[in-house]
Protein backbone atom coordinates (compact mmCIF):
# COMPACT_ATOMS: atom_id res chain seq x y z
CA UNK A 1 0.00 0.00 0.00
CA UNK A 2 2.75 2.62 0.85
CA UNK A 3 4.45 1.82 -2.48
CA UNK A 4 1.82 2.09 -4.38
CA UNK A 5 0.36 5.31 -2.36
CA UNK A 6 3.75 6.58 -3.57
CA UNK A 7 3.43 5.97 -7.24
CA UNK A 8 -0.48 7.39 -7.41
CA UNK A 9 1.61 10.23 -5.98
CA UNK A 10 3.51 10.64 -8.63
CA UNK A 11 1.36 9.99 -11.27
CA UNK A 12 -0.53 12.76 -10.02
CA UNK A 13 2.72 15.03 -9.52
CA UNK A 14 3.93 14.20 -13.39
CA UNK A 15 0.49 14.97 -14.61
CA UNK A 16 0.53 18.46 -13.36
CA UNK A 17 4.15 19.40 -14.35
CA UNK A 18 3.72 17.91 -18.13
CA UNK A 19 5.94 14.91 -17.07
CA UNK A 20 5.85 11.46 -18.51
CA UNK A 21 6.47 8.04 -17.46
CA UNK A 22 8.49 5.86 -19.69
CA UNK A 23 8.76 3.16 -17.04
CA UNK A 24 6.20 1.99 -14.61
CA UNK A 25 7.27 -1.45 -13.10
CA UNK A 26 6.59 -3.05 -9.92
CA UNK A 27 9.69 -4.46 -8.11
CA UNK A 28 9.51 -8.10 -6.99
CA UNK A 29 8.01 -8.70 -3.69
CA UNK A 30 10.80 -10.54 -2.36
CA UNK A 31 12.81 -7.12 -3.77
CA UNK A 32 15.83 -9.47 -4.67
CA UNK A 33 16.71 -8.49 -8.03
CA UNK A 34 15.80 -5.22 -10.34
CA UNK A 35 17.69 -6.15 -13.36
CA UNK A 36 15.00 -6.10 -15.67
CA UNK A 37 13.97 -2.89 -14.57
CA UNK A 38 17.35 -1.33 -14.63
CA UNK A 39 17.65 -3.25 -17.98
CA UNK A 40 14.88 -0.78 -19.40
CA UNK A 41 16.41 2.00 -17.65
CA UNK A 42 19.51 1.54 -19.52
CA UNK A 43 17.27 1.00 -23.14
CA UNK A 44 14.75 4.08 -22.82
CA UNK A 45 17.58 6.65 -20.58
CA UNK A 46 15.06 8.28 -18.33
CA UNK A 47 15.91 11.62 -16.86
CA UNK A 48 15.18 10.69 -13.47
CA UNK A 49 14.51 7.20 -11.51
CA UNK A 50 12.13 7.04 -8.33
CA UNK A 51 12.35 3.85 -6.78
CA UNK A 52 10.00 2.86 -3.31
CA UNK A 53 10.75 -0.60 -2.24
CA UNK A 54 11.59 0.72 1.52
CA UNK A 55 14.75 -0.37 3.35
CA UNK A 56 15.35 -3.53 1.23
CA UNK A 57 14.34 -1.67 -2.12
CA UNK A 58 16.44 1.45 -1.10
CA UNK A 59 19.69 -1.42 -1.03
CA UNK A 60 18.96 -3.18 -3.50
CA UNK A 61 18.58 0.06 -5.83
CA UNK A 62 21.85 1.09 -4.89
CA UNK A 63 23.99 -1.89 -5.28
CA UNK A 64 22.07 -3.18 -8.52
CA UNK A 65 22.90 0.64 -10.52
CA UNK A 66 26.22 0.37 -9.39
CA UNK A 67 26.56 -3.43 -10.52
CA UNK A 68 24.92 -2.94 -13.50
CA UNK A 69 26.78 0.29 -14.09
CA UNK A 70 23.47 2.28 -15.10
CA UNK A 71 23.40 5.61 -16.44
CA UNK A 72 20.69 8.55 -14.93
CA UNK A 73 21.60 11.41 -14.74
CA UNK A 74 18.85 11.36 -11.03
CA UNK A 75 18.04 8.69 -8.56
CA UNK A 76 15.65 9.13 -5.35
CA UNK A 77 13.93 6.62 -3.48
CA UNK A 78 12.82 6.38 0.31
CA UNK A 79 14.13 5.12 3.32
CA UNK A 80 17.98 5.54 2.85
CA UNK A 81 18.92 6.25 6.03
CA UNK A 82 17.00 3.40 7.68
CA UNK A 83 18.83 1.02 4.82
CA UNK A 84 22.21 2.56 5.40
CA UNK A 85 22.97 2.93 1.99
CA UNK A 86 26.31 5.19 2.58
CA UNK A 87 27.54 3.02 5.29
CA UNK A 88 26.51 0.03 3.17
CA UNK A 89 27.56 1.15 -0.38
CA UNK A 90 30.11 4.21 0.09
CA UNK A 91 30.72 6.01 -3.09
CA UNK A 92 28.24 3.89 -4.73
CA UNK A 93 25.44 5.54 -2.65
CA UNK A 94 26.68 9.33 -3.36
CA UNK A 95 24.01 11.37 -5.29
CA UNK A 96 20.75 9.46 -4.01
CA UNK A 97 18.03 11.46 -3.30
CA UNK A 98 16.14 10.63 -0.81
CA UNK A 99 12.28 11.89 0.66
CA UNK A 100 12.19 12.07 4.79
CA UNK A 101 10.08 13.18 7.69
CA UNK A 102 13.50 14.50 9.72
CA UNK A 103 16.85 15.78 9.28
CA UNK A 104 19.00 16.55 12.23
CA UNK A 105 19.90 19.55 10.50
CA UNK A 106 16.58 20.89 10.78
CA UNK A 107 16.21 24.05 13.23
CA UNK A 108 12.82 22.76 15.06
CA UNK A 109 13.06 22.18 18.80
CA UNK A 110 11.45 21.35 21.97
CA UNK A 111 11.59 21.90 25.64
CA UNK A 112 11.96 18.08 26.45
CA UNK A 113 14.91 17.14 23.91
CA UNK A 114 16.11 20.79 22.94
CA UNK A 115 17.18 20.83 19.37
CA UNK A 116 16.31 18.55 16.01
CA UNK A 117 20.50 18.47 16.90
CA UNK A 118 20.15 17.10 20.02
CA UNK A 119 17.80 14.75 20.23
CA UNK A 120 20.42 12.67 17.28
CA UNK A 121 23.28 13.27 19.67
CA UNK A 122 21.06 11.83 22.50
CA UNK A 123 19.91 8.91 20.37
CA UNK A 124 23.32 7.95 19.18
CA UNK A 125 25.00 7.97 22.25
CA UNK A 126 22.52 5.98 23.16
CA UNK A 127 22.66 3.42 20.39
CA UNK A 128 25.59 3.49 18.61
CA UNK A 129 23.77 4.63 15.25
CA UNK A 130 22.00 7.83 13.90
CA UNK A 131 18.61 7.71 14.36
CA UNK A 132 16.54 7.47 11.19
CA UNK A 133 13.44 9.62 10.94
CA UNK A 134 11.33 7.01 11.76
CA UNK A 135 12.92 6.87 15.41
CA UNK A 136 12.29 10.93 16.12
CA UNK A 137 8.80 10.04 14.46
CA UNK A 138 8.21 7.76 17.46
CA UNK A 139 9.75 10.29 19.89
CA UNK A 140 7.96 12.90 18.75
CA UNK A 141 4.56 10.89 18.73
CA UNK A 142 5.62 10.26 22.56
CA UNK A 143 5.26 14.00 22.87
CA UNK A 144 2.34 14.28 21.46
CA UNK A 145 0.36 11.38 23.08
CA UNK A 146 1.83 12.62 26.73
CA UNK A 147 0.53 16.75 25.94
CA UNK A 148 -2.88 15.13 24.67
CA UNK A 149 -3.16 13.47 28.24
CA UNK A 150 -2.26 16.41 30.30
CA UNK A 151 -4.70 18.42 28.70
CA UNK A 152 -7.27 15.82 28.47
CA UNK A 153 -7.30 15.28 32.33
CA UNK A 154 -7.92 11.91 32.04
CA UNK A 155 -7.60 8.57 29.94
CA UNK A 156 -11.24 8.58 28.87
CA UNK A 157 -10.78 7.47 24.91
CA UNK A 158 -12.99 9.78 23.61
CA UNK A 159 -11.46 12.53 25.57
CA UNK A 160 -8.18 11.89 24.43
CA UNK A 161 -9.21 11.51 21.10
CA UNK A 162 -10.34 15.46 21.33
CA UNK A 163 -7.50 16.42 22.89
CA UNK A 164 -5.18 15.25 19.61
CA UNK A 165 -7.36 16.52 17.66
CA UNK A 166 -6.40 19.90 18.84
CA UNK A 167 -3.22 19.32 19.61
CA UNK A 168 -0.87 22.89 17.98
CA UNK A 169 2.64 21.90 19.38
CA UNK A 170 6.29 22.26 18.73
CA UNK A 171 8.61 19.37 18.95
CA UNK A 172 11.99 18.71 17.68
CA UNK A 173 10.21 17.07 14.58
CA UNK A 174 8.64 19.96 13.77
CA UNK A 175 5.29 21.59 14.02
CA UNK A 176 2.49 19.21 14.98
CA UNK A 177 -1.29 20.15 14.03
CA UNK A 178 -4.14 17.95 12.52
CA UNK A 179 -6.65 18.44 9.98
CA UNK A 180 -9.81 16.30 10.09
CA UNK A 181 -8.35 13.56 8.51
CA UNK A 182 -5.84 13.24 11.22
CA UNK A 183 -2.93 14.24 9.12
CA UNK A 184 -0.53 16.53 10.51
CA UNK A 185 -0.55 19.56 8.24
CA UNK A 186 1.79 21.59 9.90
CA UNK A 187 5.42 20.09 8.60
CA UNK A 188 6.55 19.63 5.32
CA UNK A 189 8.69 16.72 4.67
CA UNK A 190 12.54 17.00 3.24
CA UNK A 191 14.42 16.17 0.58
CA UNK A 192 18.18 15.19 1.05
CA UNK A 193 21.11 14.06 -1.02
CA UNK A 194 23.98 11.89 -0.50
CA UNK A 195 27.15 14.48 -0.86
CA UNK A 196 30.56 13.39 0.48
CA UNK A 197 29.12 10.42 2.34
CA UNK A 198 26.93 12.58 4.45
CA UNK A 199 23.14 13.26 4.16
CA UNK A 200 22.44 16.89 2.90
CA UNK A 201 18.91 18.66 3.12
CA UNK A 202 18.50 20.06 -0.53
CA UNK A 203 14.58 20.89 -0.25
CA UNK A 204 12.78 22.60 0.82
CA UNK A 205 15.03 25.75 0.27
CA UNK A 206 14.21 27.16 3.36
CA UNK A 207 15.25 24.08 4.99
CA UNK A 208 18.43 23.11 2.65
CA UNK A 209 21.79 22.70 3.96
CA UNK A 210 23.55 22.66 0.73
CA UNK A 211 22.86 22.96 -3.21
CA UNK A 212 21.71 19.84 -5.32
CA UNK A 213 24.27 17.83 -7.16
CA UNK A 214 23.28 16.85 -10.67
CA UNK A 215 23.67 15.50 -13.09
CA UNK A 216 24.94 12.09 -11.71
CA UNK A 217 28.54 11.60 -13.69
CA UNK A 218 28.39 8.69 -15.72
CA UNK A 219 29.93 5.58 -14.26
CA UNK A 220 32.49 5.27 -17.19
């Protein structure tokens, strides 16, 4: 469902910018092998590839391009930090784009873990790695579910329920506010870039920590 929440995404995103797909394949479910894919890739030379396998699609992206030695001159796909593609891959890696909730970079901040900063200094002391978003996601819901109790008063369901529903917070994941739907409206999700072996916020420009990289140099 996430994958293919993605791709309706995009669809929709092409659409409205006079984009077109040359490529629409579904990886594997096992997600052990892209070569056909990449195997078109190399035929039709897209400008850009999006890939959304998660984790195991994020690797196997990576170390199948490089294998393969294919040519694009852009790459994103999700969940590279959670696959460790640069600590996995190295140079192989640099380049990716790569959607997020989080960057560490990021300027938001609470009173309970102080800075976006912070809270991945915390974590990795902690446990030995840099916390993907999806581990400041949880924090920060921990936030959120602990404000929506104070201020409901008690641990009535429907009670609680309101109180979320109204919750208009800071946190060190950003902004939290929901619309009807339950969706928190209030932060925009990043885009970063493997530069130097280092993640790099490149969108939102308000948000960006350096300048995008492209095109990709060609493997030969």
């Amino acid at each position: 469902p996430f994958s293919q929440d993605i791709r309706e995404g995009l669809m929709q995103d092409a659409a409205q910018y006079g984009m077109r797909f040359v490529i629409d394949d579904k990886l594997p479910p096992e997600l052990n092998d892209m070569a056909t894919s990449l195997i078109k890739v190399k035929a039709l030379k897209p400008d850009m590839l999006i890939i959304s396998g998660h984790s195991k699609g994020a690797a196997l992206a990576v170390r199948q391009l490089a294998e393969m030695r294919v040519d694009v001159p852009m790459v994103a796909m999700t969940h590279c930090d959670s696959a460790q593609i640069i600590e996995k891959f190295g140079k192989d890696a640099e380049y990716m784009l790569c959607a997020s909730q989080w960057a560490a970079t990021l300027s938001y901040s609470d009173r309970w873990f102080g800075s976006a900063g912070q809270f991945a200094e915390l974590f990795e002391e902690t446990y030995d790695y840099a916390p993907p978003y999806q581990a400041a996601e949880s924090a920060a819901s921990v936030l959120v579910y602990a404000d929506a109790l104070t201020r409901a008063g008690k641990i009535d369901p429907e009670a609680v329920r309101d109180a979320l529903a109204e919750t208009d917070m800071e946190t060190f994941f950003g902004k939290v506010k929901f619309n009807a739907a339950g969706v928190n409206i209030a932060k925009p999700m990043v885009l970063f870039q493997v530069q130097d072996g280092n993640y790099v916020v490149v969108a939102p420009s308000q948000w960006a920590a350096g300048s995008l990289r492209h095109p990709i140099p060609p493997w030969s």
